[in-house]
C-alpha atoms as a PDB file:
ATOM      1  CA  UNK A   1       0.290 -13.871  23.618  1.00  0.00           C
ATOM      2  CA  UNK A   2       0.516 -14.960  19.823  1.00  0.00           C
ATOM      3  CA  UNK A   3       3.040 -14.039  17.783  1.00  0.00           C
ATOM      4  CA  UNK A   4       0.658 -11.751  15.685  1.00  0.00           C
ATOM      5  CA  UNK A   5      -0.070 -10.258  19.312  1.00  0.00           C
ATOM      6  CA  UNK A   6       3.289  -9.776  20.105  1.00  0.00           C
ATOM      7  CA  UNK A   7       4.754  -7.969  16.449  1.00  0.00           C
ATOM      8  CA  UNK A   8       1.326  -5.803  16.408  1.00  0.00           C
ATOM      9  CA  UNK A   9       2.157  -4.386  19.845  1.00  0.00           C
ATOM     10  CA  UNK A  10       5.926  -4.041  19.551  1.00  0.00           C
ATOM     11  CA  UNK A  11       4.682  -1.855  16.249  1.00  0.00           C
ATOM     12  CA  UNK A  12       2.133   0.254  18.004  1.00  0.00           C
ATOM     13  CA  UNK A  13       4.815   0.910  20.554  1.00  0.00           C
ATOM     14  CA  UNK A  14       7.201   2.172  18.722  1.00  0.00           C
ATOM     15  CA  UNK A  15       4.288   4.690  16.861  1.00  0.00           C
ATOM     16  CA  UNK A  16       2.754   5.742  20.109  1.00  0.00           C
ATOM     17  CA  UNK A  17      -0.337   4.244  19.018  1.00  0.00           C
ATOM     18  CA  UNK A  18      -2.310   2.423  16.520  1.00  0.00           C
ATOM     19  CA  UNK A  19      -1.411   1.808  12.840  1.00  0.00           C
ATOM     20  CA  UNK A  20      -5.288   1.608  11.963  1.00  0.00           C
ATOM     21  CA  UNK A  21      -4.505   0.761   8.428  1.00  0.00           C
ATOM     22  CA  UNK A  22      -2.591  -1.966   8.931  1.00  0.00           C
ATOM     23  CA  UNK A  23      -5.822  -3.203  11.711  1.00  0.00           C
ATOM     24  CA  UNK A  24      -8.207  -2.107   8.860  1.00  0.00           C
ATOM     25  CA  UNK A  25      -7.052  -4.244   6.058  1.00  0.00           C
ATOM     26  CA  UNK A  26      -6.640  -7.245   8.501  1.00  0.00           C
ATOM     27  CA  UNK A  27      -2.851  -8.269   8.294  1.00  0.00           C
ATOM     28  CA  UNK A  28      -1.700 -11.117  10.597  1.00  0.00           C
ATOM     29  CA  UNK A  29       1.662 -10.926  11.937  1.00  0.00           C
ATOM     30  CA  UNK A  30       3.023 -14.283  11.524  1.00  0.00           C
ATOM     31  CA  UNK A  31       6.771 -13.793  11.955  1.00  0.00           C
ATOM     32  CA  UNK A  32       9.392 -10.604  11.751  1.00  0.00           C
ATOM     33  CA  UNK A  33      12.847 -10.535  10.998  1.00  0.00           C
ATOM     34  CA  UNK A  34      15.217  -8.697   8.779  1.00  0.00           C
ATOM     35  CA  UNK A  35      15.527 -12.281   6.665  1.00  0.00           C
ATOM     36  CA  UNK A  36      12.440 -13.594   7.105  1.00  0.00           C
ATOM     37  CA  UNK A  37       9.569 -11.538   7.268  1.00  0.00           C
ATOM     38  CA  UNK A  38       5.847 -13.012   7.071  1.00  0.00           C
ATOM     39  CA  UNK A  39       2.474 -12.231   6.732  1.00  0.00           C
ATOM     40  CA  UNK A  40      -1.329 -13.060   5.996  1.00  0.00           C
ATOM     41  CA  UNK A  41      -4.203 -10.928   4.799  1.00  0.00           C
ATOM     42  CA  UNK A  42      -7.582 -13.129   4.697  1.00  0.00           C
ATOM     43  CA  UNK A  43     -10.018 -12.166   2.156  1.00  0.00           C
ATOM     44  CA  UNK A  44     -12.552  -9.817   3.497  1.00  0.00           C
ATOM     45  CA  UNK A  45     -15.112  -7.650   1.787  1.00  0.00           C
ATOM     46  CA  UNK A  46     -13.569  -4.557   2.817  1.00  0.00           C
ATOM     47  CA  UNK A  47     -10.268  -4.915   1.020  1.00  0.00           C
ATOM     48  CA  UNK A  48     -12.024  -6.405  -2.668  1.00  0.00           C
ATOM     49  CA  UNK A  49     -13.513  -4.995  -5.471  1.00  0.00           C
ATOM     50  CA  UNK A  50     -17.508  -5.145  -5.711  1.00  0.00           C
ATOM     51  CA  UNK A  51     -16.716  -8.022  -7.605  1.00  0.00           C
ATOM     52  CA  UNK A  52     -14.649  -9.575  -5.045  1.00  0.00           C
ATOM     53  CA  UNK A  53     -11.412  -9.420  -6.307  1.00  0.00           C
ATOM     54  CA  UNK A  54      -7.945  -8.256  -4.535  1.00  0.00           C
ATOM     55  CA  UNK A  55      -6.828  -5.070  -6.299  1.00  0.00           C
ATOM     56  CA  UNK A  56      -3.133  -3.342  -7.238  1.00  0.00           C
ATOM     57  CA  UNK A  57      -3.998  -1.164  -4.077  1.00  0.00           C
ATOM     58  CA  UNK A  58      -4.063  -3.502  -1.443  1.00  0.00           C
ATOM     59  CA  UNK A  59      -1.155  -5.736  -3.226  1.00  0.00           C
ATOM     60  CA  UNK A  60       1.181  -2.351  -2.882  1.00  0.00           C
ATOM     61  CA  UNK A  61      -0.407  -1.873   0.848  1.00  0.00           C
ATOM     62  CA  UNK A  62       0.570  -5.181   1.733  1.00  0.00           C
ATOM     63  CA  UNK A  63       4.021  -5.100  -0.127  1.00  0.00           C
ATOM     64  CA  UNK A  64       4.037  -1.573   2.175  1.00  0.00           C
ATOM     65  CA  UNK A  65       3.656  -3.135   5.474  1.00  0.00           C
ATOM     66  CA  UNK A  66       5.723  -6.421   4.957  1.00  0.00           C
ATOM     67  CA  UNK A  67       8.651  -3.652   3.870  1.00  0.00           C
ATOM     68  CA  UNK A  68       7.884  -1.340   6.956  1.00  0.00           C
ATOM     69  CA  UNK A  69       8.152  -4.822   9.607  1.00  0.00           C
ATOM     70  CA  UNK A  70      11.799  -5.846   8.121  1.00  0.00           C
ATOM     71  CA  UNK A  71      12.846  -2.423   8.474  1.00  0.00           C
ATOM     72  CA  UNK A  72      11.626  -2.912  11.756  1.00  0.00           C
ATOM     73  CA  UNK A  73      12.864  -6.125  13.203  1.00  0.00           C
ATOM     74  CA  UNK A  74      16.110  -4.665  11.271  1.00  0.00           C
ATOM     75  CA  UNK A  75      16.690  -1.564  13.451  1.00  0.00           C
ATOM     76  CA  UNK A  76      15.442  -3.696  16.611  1.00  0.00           C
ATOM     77  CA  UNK A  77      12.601  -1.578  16.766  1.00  0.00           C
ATOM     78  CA  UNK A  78      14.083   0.887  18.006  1.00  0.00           C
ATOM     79  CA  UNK A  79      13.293   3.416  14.523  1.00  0.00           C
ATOM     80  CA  UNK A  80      10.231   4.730  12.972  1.00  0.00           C
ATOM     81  CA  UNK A  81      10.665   4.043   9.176  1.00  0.00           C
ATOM     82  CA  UNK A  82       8.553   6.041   6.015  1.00  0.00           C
ATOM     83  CA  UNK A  83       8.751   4.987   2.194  1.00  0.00           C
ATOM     84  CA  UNK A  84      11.298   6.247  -0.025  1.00  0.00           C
ATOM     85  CA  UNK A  85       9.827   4.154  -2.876  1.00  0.00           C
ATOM     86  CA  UNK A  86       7.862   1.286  -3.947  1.00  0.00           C
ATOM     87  CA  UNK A  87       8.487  -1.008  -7.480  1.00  0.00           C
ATOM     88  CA  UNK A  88       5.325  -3.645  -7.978  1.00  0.00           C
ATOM     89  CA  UNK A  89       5.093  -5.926 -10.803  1.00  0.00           C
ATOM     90  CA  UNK A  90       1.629  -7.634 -10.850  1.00  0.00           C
ATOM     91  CA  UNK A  91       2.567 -11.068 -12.399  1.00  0.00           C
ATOM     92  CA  UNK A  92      -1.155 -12.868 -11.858  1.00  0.00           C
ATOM     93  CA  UNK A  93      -4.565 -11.571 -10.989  1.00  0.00           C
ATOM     94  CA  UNK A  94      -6.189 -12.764  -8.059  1.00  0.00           C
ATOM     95  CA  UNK A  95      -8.853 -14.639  -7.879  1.00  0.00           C
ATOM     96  CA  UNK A  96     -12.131 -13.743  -6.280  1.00  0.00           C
ATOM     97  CA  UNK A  97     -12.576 -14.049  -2.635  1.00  0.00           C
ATOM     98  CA  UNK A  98      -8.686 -15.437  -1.951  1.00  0.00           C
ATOM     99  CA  UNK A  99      -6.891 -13.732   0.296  1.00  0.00           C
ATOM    100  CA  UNK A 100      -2.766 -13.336   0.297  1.00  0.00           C
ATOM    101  CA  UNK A 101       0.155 -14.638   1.715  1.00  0.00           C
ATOM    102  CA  UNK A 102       3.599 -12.168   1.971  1.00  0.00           C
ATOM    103  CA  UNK A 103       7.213 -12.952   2.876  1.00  0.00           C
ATOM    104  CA  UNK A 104       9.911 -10.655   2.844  1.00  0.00           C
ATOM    105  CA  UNK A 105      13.196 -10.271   3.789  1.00  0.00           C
ATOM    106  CA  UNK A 106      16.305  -7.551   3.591  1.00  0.00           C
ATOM    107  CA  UNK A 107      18.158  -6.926   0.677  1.00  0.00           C
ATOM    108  CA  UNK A 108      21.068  -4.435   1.895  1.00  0.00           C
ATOM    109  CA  UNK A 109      21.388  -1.824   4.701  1.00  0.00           C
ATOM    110  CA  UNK A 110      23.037   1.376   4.222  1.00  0.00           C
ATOM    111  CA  UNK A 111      23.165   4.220   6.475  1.00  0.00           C
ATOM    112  CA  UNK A 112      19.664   4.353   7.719  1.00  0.00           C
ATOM    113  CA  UNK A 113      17.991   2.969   4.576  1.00  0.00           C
ATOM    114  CA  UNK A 114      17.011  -0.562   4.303  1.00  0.00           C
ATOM    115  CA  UNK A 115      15.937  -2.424   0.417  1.00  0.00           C
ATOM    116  CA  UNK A 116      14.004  -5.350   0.510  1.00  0.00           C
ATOM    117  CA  UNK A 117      12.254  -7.809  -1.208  1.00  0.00           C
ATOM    118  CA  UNK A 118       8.757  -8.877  -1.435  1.00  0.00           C
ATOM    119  CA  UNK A 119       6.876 -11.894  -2.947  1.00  0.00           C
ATOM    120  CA  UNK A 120       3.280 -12.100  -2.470  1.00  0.00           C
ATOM    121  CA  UNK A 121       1.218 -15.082  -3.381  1.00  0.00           C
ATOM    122  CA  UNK A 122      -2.779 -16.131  -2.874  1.00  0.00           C
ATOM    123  CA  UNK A 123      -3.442 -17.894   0.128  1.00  0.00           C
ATOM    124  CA  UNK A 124      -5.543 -20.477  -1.424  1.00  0.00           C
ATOM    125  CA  UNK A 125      -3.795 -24.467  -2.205  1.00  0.00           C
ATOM    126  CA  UNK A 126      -2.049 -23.392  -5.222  1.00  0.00           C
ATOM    127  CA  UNK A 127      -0.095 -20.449  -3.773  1.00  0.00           C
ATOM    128  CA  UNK A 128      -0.211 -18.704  -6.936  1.00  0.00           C
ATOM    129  CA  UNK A 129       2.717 -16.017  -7.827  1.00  0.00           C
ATOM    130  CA  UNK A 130       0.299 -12.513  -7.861  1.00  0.00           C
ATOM    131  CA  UNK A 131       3.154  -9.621  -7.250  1.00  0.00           C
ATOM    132  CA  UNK A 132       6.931  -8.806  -6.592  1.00  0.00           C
ATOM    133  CA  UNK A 133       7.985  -5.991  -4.971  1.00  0.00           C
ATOM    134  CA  UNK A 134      11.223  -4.098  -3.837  1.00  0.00           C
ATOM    135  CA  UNK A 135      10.959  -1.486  -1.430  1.00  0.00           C
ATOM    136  CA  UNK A 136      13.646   1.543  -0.067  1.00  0.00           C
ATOM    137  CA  UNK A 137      13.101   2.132   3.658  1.00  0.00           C
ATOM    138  CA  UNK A 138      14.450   5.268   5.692  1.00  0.00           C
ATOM    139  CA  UNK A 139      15.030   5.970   9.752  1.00  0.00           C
ATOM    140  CA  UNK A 140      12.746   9.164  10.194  1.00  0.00           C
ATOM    141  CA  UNK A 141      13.104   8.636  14.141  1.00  0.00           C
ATOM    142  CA  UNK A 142      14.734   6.930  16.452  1.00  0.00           C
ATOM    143  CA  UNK A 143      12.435   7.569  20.091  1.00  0.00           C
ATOM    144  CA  UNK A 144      13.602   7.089  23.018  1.00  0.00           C
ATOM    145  CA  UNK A 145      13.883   3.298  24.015  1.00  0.00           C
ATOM    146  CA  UNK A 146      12.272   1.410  25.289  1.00  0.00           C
ATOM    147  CA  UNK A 147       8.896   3.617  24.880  1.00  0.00           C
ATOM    148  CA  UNK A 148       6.525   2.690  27.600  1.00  0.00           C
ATOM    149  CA  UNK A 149       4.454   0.277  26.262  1.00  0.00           C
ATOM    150  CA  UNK A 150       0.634   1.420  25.721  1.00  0.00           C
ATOM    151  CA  UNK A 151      -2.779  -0.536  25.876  1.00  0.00           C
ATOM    152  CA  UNK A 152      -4.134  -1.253  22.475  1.00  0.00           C
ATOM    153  CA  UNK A 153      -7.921  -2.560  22.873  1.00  0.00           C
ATOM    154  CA  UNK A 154      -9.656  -3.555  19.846  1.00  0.00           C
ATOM    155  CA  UNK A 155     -11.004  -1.476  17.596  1.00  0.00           C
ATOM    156  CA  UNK A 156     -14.360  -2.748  15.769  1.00  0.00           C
ATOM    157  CA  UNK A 157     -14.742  -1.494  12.256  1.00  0.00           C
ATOM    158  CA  UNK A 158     -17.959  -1.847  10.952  1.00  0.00           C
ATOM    159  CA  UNK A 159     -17.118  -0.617   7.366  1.00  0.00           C
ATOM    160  CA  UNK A 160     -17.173  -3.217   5.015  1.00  0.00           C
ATOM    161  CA  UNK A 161     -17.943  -1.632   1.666  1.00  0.00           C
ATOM    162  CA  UNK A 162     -14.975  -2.738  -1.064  1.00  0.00           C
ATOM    163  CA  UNK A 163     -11.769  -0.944  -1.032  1.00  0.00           C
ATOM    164  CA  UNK A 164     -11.925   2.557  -2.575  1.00  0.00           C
ATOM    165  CA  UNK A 165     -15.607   2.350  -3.038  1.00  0.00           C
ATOM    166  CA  UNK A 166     -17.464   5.969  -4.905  1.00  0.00           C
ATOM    167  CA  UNK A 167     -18.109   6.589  -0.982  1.00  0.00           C
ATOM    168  CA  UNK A 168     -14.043   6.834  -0.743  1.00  0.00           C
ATOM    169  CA  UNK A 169     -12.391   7.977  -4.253  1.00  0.00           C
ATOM    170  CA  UNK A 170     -14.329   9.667  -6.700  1.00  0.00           C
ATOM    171  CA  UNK A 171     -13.330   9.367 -10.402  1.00  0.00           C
ATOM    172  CA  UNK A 172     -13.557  12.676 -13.330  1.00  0.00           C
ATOM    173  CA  UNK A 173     -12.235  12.100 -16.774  1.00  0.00           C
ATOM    174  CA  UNK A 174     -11.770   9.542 -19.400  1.00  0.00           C
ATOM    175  CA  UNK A 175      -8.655   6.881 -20.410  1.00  0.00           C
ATOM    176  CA  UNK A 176      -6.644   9.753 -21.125  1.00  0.00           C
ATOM    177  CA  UNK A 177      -6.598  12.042 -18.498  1.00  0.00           C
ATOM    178  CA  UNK A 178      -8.855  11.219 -15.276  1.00  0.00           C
ATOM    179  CA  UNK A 179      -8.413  12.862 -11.921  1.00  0.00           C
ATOM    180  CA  UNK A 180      -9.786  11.368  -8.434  1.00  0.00           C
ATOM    181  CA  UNK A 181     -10.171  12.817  -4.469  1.00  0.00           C
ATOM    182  CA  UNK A 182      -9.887  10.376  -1.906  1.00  0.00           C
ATOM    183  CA  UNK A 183     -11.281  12.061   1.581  1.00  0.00           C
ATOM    184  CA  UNK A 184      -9.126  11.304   4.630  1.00  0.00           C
ATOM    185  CA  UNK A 185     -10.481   8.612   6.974  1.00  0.00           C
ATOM    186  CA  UNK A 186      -9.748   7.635  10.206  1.00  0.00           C
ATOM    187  CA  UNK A 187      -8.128   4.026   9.430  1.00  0.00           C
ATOM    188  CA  UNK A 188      -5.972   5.847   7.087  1.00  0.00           C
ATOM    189  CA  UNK A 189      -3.431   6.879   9.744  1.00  0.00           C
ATOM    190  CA  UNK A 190       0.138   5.232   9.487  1.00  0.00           C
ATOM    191  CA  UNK A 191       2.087   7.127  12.660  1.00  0.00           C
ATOM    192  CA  UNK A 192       0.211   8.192  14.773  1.00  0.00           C
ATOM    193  CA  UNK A 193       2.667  10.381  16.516  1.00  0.00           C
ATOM    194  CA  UNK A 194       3.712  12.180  13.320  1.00  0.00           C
ATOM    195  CA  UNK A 195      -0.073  12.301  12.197  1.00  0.00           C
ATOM    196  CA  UNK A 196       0.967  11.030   8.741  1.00  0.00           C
ATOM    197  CA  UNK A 197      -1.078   8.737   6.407  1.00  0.00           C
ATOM    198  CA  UNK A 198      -0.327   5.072   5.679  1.00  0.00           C
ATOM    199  CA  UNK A 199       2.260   5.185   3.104  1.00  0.00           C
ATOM    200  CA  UNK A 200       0.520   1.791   1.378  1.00  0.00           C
ATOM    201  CA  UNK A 201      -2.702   3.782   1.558  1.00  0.00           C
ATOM    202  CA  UNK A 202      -0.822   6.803  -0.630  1.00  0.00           C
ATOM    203  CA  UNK A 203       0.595   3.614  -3.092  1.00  0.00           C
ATOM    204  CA  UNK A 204      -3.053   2.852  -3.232  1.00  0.00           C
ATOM    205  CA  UNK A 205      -4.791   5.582  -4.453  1.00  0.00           C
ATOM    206  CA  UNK A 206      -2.423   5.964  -7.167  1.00  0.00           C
ATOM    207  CA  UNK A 207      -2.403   2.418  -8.446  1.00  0.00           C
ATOM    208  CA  UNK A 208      -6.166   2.330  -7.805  1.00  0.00           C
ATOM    209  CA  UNK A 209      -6.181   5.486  -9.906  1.00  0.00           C
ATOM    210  CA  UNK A 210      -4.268   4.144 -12.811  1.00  0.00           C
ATOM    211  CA  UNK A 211      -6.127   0.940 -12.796  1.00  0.00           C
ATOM    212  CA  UNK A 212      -9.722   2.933 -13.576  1.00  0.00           C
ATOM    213  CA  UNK A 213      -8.064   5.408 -16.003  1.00  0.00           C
ATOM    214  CA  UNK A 214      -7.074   1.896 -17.809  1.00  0.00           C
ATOM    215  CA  UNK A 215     -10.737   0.757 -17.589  1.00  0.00           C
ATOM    216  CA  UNK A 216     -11.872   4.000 -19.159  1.00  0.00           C
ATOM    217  CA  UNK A 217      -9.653   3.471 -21.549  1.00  0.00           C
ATOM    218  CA  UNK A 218     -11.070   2.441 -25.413  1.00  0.00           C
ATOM    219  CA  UNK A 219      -8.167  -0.084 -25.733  1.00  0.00           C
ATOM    220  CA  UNK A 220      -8.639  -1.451 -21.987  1.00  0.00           C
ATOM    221  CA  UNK A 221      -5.920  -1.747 -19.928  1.00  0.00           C
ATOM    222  CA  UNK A 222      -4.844  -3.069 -16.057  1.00  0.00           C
ATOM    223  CA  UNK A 223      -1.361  -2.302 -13.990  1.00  0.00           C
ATOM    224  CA  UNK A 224       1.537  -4.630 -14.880  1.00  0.00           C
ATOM    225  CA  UNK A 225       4.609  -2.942 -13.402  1.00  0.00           C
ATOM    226  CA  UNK A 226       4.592   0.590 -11.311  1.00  0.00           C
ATOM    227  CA  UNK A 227       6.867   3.155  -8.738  1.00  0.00           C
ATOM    228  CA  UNK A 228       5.614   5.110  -6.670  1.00  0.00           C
ATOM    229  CA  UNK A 229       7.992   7.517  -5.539  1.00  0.00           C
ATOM    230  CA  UNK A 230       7.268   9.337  -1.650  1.00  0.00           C
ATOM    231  CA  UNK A 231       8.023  12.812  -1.990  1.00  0.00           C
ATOM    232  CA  UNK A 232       6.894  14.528   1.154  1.00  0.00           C
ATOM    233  CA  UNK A 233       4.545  12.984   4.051  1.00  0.00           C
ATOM    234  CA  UNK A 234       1.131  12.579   3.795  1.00  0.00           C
ATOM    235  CA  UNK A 235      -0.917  14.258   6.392  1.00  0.00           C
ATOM    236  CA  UNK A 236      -4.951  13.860   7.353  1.00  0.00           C
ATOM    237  CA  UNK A 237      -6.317  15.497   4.841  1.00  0.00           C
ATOM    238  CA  UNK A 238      -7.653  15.268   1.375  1.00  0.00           C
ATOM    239  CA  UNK A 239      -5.753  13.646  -1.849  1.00  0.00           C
ATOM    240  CA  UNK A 240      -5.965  14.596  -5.057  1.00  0.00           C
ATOM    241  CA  UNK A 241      -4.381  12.637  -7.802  1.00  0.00           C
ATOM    242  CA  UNK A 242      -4.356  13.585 -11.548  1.00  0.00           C
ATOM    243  CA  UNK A 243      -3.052  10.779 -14.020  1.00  0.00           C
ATOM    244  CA  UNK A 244      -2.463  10.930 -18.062  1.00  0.00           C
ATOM    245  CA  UNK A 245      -1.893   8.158 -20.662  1.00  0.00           C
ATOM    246  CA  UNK A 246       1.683   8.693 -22.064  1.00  0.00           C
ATOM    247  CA  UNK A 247       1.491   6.045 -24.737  1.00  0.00           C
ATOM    248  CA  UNK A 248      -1.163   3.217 -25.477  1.00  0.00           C
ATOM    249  CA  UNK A 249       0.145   0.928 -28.101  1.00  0.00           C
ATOM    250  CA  UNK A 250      -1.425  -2.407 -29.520  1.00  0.00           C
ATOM    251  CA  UNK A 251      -0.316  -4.530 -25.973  1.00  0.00           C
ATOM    252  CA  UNK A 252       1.661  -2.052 -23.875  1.00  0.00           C
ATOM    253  CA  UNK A 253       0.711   1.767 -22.824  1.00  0.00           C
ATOM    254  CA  UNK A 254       2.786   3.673 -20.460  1.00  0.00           C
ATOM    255  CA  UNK A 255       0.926   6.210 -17.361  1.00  0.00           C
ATOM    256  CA  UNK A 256       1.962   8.571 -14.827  1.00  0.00           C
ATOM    257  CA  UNK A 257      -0.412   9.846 -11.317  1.00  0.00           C
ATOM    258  CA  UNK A 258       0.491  12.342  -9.211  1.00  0.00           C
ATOM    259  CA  UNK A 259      -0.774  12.949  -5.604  1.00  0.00           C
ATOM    260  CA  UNK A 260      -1.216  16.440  -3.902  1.00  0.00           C
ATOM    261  CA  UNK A 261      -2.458  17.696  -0.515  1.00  0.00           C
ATOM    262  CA  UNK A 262      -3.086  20.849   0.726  1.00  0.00           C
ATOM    263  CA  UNK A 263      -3.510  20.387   4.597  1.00  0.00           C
ATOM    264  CA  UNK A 264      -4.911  23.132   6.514  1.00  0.00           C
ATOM    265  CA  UNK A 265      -2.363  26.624   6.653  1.00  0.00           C
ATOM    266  CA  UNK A 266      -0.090  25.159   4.179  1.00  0.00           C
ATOM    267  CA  UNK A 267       0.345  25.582   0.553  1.00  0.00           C
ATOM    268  CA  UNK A 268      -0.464  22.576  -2.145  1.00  0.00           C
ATOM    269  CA  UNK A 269       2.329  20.504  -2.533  1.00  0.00           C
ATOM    270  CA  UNK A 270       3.146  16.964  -4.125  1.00  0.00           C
ATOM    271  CA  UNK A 271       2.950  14.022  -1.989  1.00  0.00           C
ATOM    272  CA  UNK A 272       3.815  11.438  -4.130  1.00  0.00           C
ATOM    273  CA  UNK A 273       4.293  10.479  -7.961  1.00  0.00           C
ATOM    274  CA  UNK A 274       4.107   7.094  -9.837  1.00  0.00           C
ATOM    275  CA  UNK A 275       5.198   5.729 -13.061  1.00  0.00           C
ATOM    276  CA  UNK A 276       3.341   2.379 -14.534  1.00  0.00           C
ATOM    277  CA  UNK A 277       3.351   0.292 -17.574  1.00  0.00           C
ATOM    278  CA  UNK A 278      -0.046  -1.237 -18.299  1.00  0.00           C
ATOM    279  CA  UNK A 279      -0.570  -4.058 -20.613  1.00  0.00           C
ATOM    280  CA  UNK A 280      -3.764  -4.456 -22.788  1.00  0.00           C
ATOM    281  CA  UNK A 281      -6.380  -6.884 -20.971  1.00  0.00           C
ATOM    282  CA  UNK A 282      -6.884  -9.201 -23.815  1.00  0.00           C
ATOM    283  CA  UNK A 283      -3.004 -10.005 -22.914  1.00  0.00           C
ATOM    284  CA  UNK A 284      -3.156 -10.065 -19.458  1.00  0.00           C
ATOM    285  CA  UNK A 285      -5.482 -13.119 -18.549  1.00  0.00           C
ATOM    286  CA  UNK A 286      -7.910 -10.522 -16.424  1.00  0.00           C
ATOM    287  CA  UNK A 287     -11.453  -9.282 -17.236  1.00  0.00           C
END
């Protein structure tokens, strides 16, 4: 058994079952420890733009899921762990058709939460500095252990239209104000047991959110640094995000994205909320 073999079903273990998001955007599993956690996501059409390019979604999915394994490895997996909150700085775009590299590793422990840090680079020769990350952890559950372990055969996905294609997210507005739905799909599922989405899928749609309200917008603008706050679980249903333009100044504007659900019986609530800091393209090296 490799190692990636090994983490992935010590993972789906202690969920009860599959983390199909973390299958769907094609992580490897390289090592897993509280001070040294690693990992690899190839390039692959179905986590790229049209254009081919690695978005601020699936950087804050894969800061996500690097956080989620040294919580992990950190509780002996022995605890299910959800997102308290998640700080990204993009520092360099990512080329088309390179995939990334991640290594993490704990910051500080305290009473069932768990910071840690995240560097994420292109997996190409140059290893080239893309994001930074620092994620807050928290024990939702500690099963009983040791769960009986399941069978996990694979799962083919035959989806390979870019990340948040019109088919998943659909966009109404302009640069100021611009709303999006993303419909609920089945590789969205985080636990299993709990039936709760992907936290880095939640991070997504909000970044990928603010990233097209700053292409709408007349100045231009792309993520630089973001937080996502997790404010309630999100369950299989619909999201629906609204985000606003604070500020735009001459290199620096300033947006905020909110995430709701209303699942089935239940009132609309907020799932999550995120604060970002854009800078103007023509200053950030991206077109």
């Amino acid at each position: 058994m490799t190692m990636h073999e090994k983490i992935k079903n010590q993972t789906y273990d202690l969920y009860g079952g599959r983390v199909c998001f973390n299958e769907w955007c094609g992580v490897l599993h390289e090592k897993s420890t509280p001070l040294d956690t690693r990992m690899a996501l190839p390039w692959s059409p179905r986590i790229a733009s049209a254009q081919g390019v690695i978005g601020p979604g699936i950087l804050s999915s894969i800061a996500d899921i690097v956080g989620g394994q040294v919580a992990s490895a950190e509780y002996g997996w022995k605890a299910q762990i959800a997102t308290i909150s998640l700080a990204l700085s993009v520092t360099s775009p990512v080329p088309p058709r390179v995939g990334l590299l991640a290594n993490g590793h704990k910051v500080v422990e305290d009473d069932g939460t768990i910071l840690s840090d995240i560097r994420i680079t292109t997996d190409d020769e140059n290893k080239t500095l893309v994001a930074t990350a620092q994620l807050r952890k928290i024990v939702i559950a500690r099963p009983p252990s040791p769960i009986e372990p399941g069978q996990y055969p694979p799962i083919e996905y035959d989806d390979d239209r870019p990340f948040m294609s019109e088919q998943d997210i659909g966009f109404k507005g302009n640069g100021d104000k611009l709303r999006s739905r993303i419909e609920a799909r089945p590789h969205f599922m985080g636990n299993v047991a709990r039936r709760a989405l992907h936290g880095g899928l939640v991070a997504a749609g909000l970044l990928e959110t603010i990233a097209e309200l700053g292409r709408r917008h007349e100045r231009g603008f792309v993520p630089f640094d973001s937080v996502v706050d997790f404010l309630s679980p999100a369950r299989d249903t619909a999201m629906d995000i609204s985000a606003q333009m604070l500020q735009a100044g001459g290199r620096i504007g300033f947006a905020e994205a909110e995430m709701f659900q209303e699942p089935p019986g239940s009132e609309r609530r907020k799932i999550a909320r995120l604060s970002a800091t854009l800078r103007h393209i023509a200053t950030s090296g991206q077109t």
